[in-house]
C-alpha atoms as a PDB file:
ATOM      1  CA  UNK A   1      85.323  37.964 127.206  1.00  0.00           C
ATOM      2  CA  UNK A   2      83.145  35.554 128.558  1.00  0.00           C
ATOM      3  CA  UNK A   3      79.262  36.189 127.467  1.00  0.00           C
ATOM      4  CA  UNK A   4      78.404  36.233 131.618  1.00  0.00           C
ATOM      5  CA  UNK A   5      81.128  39.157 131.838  1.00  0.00           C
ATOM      6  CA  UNK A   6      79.525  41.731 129.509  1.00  0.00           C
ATOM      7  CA  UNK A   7      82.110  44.498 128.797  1.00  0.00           C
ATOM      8  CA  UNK A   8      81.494  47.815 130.955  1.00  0.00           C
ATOM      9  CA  UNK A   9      81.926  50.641 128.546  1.00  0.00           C
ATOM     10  CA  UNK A  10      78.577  50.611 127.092  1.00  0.00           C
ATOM     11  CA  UNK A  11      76.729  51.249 130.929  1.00  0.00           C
ATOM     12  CA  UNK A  12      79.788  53.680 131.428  1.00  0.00           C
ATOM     13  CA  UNK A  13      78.774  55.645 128.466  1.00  0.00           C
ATOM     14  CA  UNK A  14      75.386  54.575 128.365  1.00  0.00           C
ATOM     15  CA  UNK A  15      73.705  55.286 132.281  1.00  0.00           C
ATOM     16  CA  UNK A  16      75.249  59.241 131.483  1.00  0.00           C
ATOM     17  CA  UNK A  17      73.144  59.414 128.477  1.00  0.00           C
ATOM     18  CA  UNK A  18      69.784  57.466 129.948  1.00  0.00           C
ATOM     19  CA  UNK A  19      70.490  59.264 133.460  1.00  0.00           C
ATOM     20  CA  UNK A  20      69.931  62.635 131.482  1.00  0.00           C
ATOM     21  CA  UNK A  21      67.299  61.615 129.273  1.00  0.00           C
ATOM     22  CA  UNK A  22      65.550  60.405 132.409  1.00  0.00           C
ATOM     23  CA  UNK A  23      66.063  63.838 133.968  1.00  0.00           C
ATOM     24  CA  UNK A  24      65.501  65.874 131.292  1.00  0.00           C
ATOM     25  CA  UNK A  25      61.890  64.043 130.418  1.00  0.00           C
ATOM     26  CA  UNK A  26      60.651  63.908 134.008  1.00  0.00           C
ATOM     27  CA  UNK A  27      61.559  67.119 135.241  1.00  0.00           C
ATOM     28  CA  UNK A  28      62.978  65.045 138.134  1.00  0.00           C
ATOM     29  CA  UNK A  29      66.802  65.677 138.306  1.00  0.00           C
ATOM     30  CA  UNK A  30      66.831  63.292 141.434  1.00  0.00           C
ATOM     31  CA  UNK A  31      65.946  60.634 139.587  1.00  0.00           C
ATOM     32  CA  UNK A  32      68.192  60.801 136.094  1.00  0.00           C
ATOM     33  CA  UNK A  33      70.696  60.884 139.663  1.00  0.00           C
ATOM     34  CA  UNK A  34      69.794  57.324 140.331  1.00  0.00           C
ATOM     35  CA  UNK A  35      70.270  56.195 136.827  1.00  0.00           C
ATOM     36  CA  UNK A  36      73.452  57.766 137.322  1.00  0.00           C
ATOM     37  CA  UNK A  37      73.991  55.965 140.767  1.00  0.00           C
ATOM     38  CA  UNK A  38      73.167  52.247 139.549  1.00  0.00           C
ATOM     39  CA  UNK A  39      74.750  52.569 136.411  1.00  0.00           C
ATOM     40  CA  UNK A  40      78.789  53.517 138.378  1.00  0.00           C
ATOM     41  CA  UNK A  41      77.901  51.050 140.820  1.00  0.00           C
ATOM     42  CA  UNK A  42      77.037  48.292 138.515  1.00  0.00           C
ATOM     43  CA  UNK A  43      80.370  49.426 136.508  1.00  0.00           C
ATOM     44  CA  UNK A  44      82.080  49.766 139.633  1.00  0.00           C
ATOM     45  CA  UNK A  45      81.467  46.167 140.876  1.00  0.00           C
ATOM     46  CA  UNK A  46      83.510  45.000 137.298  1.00  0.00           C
ATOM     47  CA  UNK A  47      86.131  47.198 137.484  1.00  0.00           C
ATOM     48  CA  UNK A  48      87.191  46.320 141.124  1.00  0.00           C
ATOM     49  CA  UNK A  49      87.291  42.746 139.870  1.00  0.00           C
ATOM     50  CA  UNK A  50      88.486  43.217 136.337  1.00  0.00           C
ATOM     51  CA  UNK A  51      90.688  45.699 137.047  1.00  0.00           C
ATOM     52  CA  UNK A  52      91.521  46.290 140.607  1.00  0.00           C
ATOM     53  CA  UNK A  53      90.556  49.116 143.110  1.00  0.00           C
ATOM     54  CA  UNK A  54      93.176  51.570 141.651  1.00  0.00           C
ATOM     55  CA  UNK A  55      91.740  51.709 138.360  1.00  0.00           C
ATOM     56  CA  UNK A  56      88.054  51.120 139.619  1.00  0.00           C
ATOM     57  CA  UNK A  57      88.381  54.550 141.863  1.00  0.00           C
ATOM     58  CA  UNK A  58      90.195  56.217 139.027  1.00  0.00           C
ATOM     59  CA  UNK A  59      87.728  55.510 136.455  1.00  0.00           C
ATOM     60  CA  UNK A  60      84.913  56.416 139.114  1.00  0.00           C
ATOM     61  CA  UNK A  61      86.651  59.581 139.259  1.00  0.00           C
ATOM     62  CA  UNK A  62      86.841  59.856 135.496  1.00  0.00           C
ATOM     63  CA  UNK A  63      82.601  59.375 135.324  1.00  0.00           C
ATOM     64  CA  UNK A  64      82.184  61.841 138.698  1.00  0.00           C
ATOM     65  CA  UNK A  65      84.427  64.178 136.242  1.00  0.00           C
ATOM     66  CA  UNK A  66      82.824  63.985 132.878  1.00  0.00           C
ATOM     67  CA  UNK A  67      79.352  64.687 134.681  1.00  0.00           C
ATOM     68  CA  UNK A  68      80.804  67.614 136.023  1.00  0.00           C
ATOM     69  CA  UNK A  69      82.148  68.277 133.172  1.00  0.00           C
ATOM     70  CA  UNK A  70      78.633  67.871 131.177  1.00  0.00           C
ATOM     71  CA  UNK A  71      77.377  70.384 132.308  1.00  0.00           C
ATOM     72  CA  UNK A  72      80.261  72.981 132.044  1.00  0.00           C
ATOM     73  CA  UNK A  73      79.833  72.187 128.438  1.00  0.00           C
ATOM     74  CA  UNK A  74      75.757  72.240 128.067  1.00  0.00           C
ATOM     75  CA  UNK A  75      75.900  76.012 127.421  1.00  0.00           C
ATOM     76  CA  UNK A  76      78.841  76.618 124.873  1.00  0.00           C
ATOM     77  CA  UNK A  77      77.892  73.001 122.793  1.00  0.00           C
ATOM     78  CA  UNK A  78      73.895  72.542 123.930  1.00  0.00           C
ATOM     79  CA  UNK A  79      72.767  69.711 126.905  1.00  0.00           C
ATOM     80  CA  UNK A  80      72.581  66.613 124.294  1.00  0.00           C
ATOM     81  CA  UNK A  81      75.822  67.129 122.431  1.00  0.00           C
ATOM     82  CA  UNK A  82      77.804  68.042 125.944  1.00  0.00           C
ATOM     83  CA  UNK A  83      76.310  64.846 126.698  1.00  0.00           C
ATOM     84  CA  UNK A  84      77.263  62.543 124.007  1.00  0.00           C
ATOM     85  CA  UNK A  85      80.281  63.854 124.839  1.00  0.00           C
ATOM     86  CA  UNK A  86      81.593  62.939 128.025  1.00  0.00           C
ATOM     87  CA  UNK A  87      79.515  59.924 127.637  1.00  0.00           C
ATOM     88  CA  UNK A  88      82.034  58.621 124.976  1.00  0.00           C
ATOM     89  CA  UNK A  89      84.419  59.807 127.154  1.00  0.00           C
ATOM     90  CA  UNK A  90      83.899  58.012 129.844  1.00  0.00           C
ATOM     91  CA  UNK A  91      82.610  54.818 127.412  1.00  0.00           C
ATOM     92  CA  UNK A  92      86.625  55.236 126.001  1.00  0.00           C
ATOM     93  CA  UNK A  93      87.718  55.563 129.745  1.00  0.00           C
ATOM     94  CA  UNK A  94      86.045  52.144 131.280  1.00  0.00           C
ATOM     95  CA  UNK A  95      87.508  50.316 127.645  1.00  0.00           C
ATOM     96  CA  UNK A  96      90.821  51.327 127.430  1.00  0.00           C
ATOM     97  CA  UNK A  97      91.168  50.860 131.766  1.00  0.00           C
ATOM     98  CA  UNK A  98      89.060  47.617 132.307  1.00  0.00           C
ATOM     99  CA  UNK A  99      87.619  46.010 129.178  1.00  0.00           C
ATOM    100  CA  UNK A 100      90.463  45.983 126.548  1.00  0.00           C
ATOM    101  CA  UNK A 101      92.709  43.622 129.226  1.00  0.00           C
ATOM    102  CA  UNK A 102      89.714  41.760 130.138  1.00  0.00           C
ATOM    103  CA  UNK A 103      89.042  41.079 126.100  1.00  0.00           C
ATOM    104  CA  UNK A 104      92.941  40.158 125.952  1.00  0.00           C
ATOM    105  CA  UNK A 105      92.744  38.272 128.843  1.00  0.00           C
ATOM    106  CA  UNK A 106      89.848  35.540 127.151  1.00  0.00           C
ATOM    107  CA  UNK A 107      91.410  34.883 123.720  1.00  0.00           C
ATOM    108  CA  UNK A 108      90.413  34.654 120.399  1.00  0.00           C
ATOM    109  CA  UNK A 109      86.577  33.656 120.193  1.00  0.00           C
ATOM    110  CA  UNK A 110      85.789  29.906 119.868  1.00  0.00           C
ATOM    111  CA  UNK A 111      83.758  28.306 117.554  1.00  0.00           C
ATOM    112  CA  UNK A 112      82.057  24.974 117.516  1.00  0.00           C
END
């Protein structure tokens, strides 16, 4: 993978995490919402090109889901492990649907 295409799981994984955090020390839901927002639509944006607009929709749904999810799961497991949950859920989702054949796609490293 080229260094200017940065692979996509970590904001997958990474904007549910921050986009709670953010909510959670604000006491502003709204705005851990637009974490939430930029973080899909900066993944989005990759997986259309990476991937397509199959995949890109279906992982979309898969980080819509796993926030749903989240919070089906706050009471039973607690809101920070529900959330490092689904976030490496949805980190595993954007890897195994967008980065893994972009990472095959560029080759073995090179070296000078």
């Amino acid at each position: 993978m080229r260094d200017a295409d940065p692979p996509t799981w970590p904001v997958a994984a990474g904007s549910l995490a921050l986009g709670f955090a953010v909510a959670q020390a604000t006491g502003v839901r709204p705005l851990g919402g637009l974490v939430l927002i930029a973080g899909a639509g900066w993944c989005a944006r990759r997986w259309r090109a990476r991937a397509g607009s199959r995949r890109m929709w279906i992982l979309l749904g898969i980080y819509v889901a796993v926030f749903v999810l989240s919070h089906l799961l706050a009471d039973p497991l607690g809101a920070w492990p529900a959330v490092a949950l689904v976030s490496a859920i949805a980190g595993g989702a954007a890897w195994a649907l967008a980065d893994a054949s972009q990472s095959r796609l560029a080759g073995p490293a090179r070296t000078l």
